[in-house]
Protein backbone atom coordinates (compact mmCIF):
# COMPACT_ATOMS: atom_id res chain seq x y z
CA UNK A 1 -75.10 -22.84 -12.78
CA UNK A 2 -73.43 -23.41 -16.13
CA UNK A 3 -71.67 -19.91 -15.18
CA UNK A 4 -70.17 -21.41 -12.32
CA UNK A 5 -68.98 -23.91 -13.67
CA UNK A 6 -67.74 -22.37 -16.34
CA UNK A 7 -66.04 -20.37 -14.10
CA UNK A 8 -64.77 -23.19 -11.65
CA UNK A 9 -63.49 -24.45 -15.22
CA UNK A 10 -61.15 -21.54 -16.69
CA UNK A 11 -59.58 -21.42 -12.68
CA UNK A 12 -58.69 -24.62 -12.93
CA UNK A 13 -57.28 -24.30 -16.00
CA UNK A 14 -55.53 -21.14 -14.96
CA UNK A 15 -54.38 -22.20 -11.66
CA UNK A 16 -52.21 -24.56 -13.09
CA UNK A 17 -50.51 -22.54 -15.58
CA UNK A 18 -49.79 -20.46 -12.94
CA UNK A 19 -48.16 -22.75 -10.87
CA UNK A 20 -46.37 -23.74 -13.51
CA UNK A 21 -45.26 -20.57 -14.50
CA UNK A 22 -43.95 -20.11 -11.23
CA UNK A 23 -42.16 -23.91 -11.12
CA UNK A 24 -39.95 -22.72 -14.33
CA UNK A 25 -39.51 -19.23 -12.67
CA UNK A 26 -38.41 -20.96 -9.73
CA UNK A 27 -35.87 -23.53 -11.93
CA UNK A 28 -34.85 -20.59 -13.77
CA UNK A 29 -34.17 -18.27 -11.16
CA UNK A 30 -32.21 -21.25 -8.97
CA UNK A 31 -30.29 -22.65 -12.22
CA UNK A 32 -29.12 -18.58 -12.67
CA UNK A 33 -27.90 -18.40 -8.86
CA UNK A 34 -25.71 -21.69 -9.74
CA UNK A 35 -24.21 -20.34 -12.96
CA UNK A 36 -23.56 -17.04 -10.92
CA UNK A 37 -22.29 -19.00 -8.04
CA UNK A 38 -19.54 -20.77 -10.52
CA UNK A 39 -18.37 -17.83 -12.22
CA UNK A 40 -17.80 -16.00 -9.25
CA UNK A 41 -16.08 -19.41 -8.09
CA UNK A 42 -14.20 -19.44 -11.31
CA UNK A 43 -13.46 -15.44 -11.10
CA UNK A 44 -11.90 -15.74 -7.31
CA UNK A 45 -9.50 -18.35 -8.50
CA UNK A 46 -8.36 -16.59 -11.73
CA UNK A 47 -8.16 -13.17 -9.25
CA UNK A 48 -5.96 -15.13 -6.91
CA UNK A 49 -3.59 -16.97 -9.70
CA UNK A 50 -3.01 -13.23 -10.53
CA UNK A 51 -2.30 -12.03 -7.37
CA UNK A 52 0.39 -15.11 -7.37
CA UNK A 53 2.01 -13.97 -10.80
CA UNK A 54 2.36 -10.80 -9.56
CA UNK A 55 4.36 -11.82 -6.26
CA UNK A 56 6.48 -15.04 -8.73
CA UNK A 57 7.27 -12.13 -11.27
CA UNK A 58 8.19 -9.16 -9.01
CA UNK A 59 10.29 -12.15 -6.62
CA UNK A 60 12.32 -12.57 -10.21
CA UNK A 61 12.21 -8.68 -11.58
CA UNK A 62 10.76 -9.93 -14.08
CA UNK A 63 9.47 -6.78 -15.99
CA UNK A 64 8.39 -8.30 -18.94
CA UNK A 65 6.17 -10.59 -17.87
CA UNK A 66 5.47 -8.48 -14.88
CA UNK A 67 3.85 -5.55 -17.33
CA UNK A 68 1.21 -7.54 -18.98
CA UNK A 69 -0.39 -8.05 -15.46
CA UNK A 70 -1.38 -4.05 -15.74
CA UNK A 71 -3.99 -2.82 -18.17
CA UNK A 72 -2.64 0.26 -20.10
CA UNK A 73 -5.04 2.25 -18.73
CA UNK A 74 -3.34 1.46 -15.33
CA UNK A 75 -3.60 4.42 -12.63
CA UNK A 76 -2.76 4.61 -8.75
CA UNK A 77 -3.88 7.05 -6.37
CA UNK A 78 -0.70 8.77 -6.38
CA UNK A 79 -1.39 9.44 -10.63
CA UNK A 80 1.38 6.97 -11.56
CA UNK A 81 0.35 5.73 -15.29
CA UNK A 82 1.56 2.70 -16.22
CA UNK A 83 5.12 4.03 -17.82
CA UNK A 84 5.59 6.17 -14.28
CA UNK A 85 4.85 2.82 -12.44
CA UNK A 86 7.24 0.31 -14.05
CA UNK A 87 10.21 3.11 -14.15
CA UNK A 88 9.56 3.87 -10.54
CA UNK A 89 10.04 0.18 -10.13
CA UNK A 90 13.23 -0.39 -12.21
CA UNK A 91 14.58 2.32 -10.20
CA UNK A 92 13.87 0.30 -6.89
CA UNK A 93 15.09 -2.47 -8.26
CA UNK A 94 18.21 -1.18 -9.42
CA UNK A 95 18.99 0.49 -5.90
CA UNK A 96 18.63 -2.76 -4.47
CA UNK A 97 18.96 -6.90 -6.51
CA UNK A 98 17.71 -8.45 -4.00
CA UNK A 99 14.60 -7.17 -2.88
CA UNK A 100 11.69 -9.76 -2.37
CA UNK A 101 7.93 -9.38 -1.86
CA UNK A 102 5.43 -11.38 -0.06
CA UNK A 103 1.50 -10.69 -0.72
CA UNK A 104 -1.54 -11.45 1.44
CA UNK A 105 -4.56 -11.58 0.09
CA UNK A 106 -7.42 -10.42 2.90
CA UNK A 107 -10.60 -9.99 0.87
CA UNK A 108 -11.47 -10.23 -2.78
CA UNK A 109 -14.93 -8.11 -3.44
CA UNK A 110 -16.43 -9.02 -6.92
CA UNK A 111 -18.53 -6.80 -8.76
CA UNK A 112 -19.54 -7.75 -12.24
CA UNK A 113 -16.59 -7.39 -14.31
CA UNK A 114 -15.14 -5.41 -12.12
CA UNK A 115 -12.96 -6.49 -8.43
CA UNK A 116 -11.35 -5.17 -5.63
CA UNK A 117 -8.55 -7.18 -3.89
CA UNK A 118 -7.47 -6.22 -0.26
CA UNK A 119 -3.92 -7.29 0.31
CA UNK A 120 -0.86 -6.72 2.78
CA UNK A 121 2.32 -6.55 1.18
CA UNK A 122 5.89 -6.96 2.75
CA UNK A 123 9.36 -6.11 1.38
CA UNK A 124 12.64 -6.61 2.13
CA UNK A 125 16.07 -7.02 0.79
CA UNK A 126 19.78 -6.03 1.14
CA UNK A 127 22.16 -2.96 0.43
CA UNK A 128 25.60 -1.32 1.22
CA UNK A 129 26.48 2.34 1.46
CA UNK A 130 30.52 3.35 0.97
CA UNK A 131 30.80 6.58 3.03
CA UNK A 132 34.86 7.37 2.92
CA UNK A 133 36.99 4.35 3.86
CA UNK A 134 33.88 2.70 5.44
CA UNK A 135 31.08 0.45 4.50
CA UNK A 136 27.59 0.24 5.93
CA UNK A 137 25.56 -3.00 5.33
CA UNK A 138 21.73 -1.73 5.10
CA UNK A 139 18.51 -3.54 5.29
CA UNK A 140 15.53 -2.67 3.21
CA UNK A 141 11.85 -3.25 5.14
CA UNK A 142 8.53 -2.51 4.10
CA UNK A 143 4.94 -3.52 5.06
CA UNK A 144 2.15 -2.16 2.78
CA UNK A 145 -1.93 -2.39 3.19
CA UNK A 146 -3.53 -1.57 -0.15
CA UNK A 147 -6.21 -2.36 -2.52
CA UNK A 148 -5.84 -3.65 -6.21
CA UNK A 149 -8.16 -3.08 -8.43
CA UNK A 150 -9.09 -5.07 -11.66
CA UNK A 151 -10.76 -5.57 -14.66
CA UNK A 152 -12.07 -8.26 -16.70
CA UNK A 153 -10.95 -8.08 -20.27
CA UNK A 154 -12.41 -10.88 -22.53
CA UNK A 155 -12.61 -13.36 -19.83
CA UNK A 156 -8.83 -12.21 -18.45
CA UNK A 157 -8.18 -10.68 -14.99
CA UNK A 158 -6.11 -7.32 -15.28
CA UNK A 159 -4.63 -4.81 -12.37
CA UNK A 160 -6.27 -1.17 -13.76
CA UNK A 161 -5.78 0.45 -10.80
CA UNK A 162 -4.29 0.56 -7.24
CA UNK A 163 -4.71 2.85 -3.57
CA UNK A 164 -2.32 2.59 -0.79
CA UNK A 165 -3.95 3.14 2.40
CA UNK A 166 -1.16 2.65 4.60
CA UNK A 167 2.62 1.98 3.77
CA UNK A 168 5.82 2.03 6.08
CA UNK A 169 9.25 1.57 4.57
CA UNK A 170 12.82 1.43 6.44
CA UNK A 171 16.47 1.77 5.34
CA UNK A 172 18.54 0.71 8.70
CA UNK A 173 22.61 0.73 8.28
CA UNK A 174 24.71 -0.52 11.06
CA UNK A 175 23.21 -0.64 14.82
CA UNK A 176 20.49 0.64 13.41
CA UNK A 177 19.12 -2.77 12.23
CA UNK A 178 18.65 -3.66 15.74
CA UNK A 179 17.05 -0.65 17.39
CA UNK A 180 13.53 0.01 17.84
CA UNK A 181 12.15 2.48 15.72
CA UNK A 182 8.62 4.30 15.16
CA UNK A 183 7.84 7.13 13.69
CA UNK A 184 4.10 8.20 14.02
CA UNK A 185 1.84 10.15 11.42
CA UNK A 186 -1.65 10.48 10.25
CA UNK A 187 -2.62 7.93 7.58
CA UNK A 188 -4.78 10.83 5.81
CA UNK A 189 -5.05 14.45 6.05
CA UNK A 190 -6.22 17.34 4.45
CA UNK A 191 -4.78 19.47 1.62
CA UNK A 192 -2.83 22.46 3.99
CA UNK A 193 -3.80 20.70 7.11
CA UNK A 194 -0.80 20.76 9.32
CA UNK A 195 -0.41 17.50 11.22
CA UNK A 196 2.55 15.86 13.85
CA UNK A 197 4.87 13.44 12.90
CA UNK A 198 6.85 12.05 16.04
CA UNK A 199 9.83 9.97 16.08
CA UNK A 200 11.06 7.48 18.86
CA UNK A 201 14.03 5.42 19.06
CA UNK A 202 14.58 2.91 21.90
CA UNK A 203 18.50 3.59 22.69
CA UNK A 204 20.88 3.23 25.57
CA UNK A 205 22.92 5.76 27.20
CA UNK A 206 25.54 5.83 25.48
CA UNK A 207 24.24 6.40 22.00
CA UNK A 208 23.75 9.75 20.49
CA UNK A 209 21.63 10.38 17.75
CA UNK A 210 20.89 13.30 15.76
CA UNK A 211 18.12 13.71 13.33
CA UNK A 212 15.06 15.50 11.18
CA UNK A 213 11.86 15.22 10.08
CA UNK A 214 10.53 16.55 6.83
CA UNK A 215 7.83 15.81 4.11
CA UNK A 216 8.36 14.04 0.24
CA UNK A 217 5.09 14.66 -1.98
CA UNK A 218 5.05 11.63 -4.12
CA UNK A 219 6.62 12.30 -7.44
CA UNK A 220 8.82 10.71 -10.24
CA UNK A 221 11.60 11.48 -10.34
CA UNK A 222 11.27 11.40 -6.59
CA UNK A 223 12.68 14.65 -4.34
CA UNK A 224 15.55 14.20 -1.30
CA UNK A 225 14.41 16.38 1.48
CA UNK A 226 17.08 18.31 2.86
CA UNK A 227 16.65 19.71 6.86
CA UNK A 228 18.70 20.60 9.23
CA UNK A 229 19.44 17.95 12.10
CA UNK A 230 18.71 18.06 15.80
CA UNK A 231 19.72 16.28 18.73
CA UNK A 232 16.78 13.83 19.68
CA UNK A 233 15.49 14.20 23.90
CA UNK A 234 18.90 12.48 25.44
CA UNK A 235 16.20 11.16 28.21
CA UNK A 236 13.14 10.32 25.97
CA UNK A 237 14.86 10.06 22.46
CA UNK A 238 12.30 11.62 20.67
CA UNK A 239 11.75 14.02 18.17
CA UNK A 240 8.58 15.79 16.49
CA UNK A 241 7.79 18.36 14.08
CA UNK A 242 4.99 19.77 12.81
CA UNK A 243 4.41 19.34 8.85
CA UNK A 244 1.55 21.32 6.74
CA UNK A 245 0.55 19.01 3.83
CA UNK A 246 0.86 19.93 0.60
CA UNK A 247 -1.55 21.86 -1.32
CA UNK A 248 -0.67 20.37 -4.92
CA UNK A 249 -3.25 17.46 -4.18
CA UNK A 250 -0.29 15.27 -4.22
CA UNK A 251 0.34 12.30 -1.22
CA UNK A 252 2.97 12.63 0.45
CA UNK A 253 5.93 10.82 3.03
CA UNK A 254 6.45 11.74 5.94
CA UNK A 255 10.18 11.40 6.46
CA UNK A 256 12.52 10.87 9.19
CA UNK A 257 16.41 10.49 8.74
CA UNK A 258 18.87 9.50 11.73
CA UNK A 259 22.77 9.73 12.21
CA UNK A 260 23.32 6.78 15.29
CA UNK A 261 27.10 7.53 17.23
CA UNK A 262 27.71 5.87 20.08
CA UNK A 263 30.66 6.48 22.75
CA UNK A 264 33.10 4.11 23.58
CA UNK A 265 35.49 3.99 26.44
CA UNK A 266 39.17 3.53 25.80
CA UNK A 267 40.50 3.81 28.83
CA UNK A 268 39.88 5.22 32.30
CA UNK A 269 40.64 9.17 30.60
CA UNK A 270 39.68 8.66 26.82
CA UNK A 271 36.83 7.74 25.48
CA UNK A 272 35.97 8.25 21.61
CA UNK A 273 32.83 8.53 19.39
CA UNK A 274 31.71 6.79 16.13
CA UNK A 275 29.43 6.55 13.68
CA UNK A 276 26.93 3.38 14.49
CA UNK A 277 24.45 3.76 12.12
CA UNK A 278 22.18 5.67 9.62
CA UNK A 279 18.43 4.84 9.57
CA UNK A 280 16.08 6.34 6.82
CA UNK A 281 12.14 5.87 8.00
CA UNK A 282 9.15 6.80 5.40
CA UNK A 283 5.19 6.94 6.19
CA UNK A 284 2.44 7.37 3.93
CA UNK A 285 0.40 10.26 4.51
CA UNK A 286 -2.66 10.57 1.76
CA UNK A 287 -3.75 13.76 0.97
CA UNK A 288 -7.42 14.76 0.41
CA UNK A 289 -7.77 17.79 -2.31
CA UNK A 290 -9.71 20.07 -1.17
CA UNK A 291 -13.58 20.21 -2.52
CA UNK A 292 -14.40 23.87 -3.55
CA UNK A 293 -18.13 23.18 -4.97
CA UNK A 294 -19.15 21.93 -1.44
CA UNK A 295 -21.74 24.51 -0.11
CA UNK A 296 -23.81 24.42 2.69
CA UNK A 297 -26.43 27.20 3.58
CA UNK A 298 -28.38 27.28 7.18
């Protein structure tokens, strides 16, 4: 008897302590959830005041205080370092003064000290081109998915990285800036794969328009592509070519160029033919190296 109740005696005794054990495991574990819970609270809204710096700064070219957004260790997919970046930027900027951005944030995934922010970007902005005697006002349009990634760096937010997934840019002179324009290509492909790019432009009858397709690997300084042009399909006003990637594991552009000329008639006899426009159209293709210690045996 006395060892039963000894032994009803040391459970109740233990019983307790383990409930309460479990009570201040419980406390602990909810009062860790609500410290997580406000730091990743506090880390979204520092992410997102950085994402709006970014857009204020590059709205003003503001290099300097653009720069100290980027980590030095900065590097995008296409193996721009943080020097290659910002003078591939000045260069932009220079071409044209008025260029302005817009940025939309989609997602923000937080990992530790570590983040990756979804976004859509969109450019545009203003130039002229003096060919001869004449001058061609040109738009600049761009629309941009991406991801930026960042770092935290003693309790500071900082862009260490970036990958463009899929990027469209436009440079329309003249009529151009009010035709309807697509050119179609992969978003990825394969080193040496050869892929179609197709071009389409939405034109009346009386417009002729000559063009080409090529590819520009992304580089710094970057390349011009010189082709020879063709006559687009008078009835379907299309053109396509057939491009094999580069093997450099470089991305690439596709790259479409167009002369517009339209006819005009003078009179009942004469007619006579202009220039109308120049369009330049660029599309991201990324380029996936090829994996040579990838073996497979039956």
């Amino acid at each position: 008897m006395k060892k039963i109740i000894f032994t009803l005696l040391l459970t109740a005794f233990v019983i307790p302590s383990v409930n309460l054990s479990a009570d201040a495991s419980l406390i602990s574990d909810r009062s860790y959830r609500i410290e997580q819970k406000r730091i990743q609270k506090q880390d979204i809204a520092n992410i997102k005041k950085l994402i709006k710096s970014h857009n204020l700064y590059a709205n003003k070219h503001d290099i300097k205080n653009l720069e100290p957004l980027y980590s030095d260790n900065y590097m995008n997919n296409d193996g721009f370092n943080k020097k290659t970046y910002f003078k591939s930027v000045e260069s932009t900027w220079e071409s044209c003064n008025n260029l302005t951005y817009d940025t939309k944030i989609t997602s923000i995934d937080i990992n530790g000290d570590n983040a990756n922010v979804n976004v859509i970007e969109t450019a545009s902005g203003t130039i002229s081109e003096h060919i001869g005697d004449m001058t061609l006002a040109g738009e600049i349009h761009s629309t941009a998915k991406g991801i930026y990634h960042l770092s935290k760096i003693n309790e500071n937010w900082y862009i260490t990285g970036e990958t463009g997934l899929d990027e469209e840019s436009s440079l329309l002179y003249g009529d151009a800036r009010f035709m309807n324009i697509e050119l179609q290509a992969p978003n990825q492909v394969a080193s040496g794969e050869t892929y179609t790019v197709s071009l389409k432009v939405d034109a009346d009858k009386d417009t002729f328009i000559v063009g080409s397709i090529d590819s520009d690997p992304v580089t710094y300084p970057s390349s011009t592509p010189e082709t020879k042009m063709r006559a687009l399909n008078t009835q379907t006003q299309t053109l396509e070519r057939l491009i094999t990637a580069n093997t450099d594991n470089i991305n690439e552009y596709a790259v479409a160029s167009m002369a517009i000329s339209k006819v005009q008639n003078v009179s009942e006899e004469n007619f006579r033919i202009y220039m109308a426009g120049l369009a330049c159209i660029m599309k991201r293709v990324n380029v996936v190296p090829k994996n040579n210690y990838i073996k497979i045996e039956d």
